[in-house]
Structures are given as C-alpha cells and as structure tokens.
C-alpha atoms as a PDB file:
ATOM      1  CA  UNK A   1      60.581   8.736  23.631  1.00  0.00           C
ATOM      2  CA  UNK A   2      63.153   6.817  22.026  1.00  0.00           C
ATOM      3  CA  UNK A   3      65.064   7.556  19.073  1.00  0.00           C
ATOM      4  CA  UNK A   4      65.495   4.674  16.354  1.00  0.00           C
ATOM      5  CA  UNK A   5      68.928   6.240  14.922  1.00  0.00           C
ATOM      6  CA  UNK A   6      68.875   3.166  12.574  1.00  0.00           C
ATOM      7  CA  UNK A   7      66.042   4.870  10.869  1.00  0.00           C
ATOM      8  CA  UNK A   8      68.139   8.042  10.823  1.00  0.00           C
ATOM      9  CA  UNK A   9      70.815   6.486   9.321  1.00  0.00           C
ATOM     10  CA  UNK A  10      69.149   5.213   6.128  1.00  0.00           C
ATOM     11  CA  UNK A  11      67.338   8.483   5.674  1.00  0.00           C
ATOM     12  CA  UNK A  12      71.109  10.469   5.516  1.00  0.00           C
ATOM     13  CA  UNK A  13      72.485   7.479   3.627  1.00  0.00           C
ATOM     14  CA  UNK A  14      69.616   8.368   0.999  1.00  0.00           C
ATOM     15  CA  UNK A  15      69.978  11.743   0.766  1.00  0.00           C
ATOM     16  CA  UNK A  16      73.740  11.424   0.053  1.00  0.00           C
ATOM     17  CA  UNK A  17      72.450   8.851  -3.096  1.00  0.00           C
ATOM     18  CA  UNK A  18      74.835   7.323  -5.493  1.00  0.00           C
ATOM     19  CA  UNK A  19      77.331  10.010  -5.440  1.00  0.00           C
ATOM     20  CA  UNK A  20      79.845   9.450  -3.052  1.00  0.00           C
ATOM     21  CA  UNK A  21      81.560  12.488  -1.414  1.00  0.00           C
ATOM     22  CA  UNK A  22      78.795  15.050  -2.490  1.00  0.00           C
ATOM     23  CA  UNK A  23      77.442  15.795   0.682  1.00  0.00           C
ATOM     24  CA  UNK A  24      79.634  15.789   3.781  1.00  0.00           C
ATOM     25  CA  UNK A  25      78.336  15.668   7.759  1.00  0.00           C
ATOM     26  CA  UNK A  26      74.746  13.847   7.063  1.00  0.00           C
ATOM     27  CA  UNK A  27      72.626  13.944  10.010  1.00  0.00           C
ATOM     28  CA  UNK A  28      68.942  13.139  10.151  1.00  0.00           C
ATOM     29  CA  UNK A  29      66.898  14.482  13.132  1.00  0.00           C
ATOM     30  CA  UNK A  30      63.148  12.724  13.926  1.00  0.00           C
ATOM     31  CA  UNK A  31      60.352  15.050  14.283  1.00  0.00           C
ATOM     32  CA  UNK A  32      57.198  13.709  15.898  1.00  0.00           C
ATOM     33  CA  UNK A  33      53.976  14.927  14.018  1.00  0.00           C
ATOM     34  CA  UNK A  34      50.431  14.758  15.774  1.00  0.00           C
ATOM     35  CA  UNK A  35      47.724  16.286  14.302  1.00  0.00           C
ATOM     36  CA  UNK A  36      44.312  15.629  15.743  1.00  0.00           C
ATOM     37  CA  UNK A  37      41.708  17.373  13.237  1.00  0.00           C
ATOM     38  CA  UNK A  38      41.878  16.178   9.137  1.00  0.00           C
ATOM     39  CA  UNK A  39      42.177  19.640   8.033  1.00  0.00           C
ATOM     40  CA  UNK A  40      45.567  19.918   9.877  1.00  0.00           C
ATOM     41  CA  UNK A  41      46.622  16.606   9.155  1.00  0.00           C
ATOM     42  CA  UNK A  42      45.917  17.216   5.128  1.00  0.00           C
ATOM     43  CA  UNK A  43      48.591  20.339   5.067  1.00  0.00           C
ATOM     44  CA  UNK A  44      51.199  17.617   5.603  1.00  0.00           C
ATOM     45  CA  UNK A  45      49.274  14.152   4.799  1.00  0.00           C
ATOM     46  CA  UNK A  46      48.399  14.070   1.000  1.00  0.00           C
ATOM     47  CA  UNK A  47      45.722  10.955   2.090  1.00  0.00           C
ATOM     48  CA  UNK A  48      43.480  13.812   4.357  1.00  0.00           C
ATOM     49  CA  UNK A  49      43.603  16.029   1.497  1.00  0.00           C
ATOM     50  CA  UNK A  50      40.482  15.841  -0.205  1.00  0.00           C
ATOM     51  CA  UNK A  51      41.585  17.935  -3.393  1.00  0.00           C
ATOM     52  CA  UNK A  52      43.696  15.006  -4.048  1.00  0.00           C
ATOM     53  CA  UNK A  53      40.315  12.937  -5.006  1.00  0.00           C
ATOM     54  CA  UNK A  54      41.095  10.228  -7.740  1.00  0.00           C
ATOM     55  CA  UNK A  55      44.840  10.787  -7.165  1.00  0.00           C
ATOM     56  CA  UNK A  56      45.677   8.592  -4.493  1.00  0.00           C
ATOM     57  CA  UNK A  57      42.201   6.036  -4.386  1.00  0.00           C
ATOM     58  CA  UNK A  58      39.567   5.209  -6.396  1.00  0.00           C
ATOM     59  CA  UNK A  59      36.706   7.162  -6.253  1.00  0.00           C
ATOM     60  CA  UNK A  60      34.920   4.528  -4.145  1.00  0.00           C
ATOM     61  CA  UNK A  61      37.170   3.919  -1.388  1.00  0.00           C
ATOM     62  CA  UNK A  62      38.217   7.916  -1.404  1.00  0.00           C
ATOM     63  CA  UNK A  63      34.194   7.985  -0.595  1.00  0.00           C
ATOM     64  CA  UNK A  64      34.509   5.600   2.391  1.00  0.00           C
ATOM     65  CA  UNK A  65      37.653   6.717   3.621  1.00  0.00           C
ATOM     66  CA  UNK A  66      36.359  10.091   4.080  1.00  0.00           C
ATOM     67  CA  UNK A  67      33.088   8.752   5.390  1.00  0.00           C
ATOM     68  CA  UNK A  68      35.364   7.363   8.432  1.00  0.00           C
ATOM     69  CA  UNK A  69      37.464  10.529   8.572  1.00  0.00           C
ATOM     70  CA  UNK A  70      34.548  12.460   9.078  1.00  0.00           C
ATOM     71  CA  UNK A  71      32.366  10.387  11.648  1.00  0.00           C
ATOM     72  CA  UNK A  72      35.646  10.435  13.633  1.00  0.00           C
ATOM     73  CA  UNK A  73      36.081  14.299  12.971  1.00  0.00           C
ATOM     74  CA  UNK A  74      32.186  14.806  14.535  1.00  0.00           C
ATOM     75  CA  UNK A  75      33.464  12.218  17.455  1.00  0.00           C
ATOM     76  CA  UNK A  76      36.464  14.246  17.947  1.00  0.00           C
ATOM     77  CA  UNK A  77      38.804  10.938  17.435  1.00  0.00           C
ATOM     78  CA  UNK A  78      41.266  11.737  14.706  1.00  0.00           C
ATOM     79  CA  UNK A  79      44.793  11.261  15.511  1.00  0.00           C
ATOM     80  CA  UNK A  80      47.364  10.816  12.778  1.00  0.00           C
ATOM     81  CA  UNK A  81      50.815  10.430  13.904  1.00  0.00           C
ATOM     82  CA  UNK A  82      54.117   9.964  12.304  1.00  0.00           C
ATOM     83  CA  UNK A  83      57.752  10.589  12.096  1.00  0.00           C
ATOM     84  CA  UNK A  84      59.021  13.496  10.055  1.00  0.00           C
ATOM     85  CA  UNK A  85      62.999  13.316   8.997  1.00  0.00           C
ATOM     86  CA  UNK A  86      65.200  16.374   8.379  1.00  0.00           C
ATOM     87  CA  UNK A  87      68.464  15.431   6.838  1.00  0.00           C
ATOM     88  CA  UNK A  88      71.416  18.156   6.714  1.00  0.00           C
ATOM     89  CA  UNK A  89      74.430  17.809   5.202  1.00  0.00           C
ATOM     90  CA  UNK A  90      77.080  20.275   3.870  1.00  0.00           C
ATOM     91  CA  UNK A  91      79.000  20.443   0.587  1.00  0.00           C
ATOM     92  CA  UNK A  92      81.990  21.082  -0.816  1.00  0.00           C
ATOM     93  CA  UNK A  93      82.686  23.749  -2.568  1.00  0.00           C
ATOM     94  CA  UNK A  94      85.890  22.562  -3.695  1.00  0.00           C
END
C-alpha cells in the first residue's frame, strides 16, 4: 500500500503547533483501520456510536443513517475504513 508521507508531514507539523522548538524528532506513522461490524467501528468512529444521538445529526437523519447502518449490518456489508496517525516527538528538557 502506499504511504502518502505528505499527509504525514502536516500531521507532525500540527502537533509541533505555533511553538517552535517544543517538540524535537516529529514523525507521524499511518495506521490503516478496517472495521467491518458498527459496533467495532463505533469504539473508534464517534458517527457509529449511537449514544452520541443528537450530538453529531439531527434526530432525523441520525434515524436514517442508522436505518442504512443496520440493513447493511443484517447484509453483512459494513466496511469503514480510514487512516489513523500517530505522531511522536521528543522534548527538551533543557
């Protein structure tokens, strides 16, 4: 699979933020995610949680949305996929 490092980049330029010089060594590292049932994918995906209700949609499409979720669930088509980043860097302790 290839690895965008451009993507990588940004994510360890944000973590070292407006402060110059805090962090030291950055380094992102992608992490493919697959999860292939909704109650796995809501541990990590706040949109398949359903105790987030009214916090991310409106009641309505919350409603529908899970309507699809589950159809798929009973057809045994979920996937949800998507790149996790871990950034590292060290600091000074001068």
């Amino acid at each position: 699979m290839p690895v965008l490092t451009s993507q990588g980049s940004d994510a360890a330029k944000k973590i070292v933020g407006r402060k110059r010089g805090v962090l030291t060594d950055t380094t992102a590292l992608p992490v493919p995610l697959r999860f292939t049932s909704p109650e796995d994918a809501a541990v990590v995906s706040a949109p398949f949680n359903r105790d987030m209700k009214g916090d991310l949609l409106p009641a309505e499409l919350f409603d529908r949305f899970f309507a699809s979720v589950d159809r798929s669930a009973a057809q045994g088509t979920v996937l949800l996929a998507f790149t996790m980043w871990i950034c590292l860097g060290g600091v000074s302790l001068a």
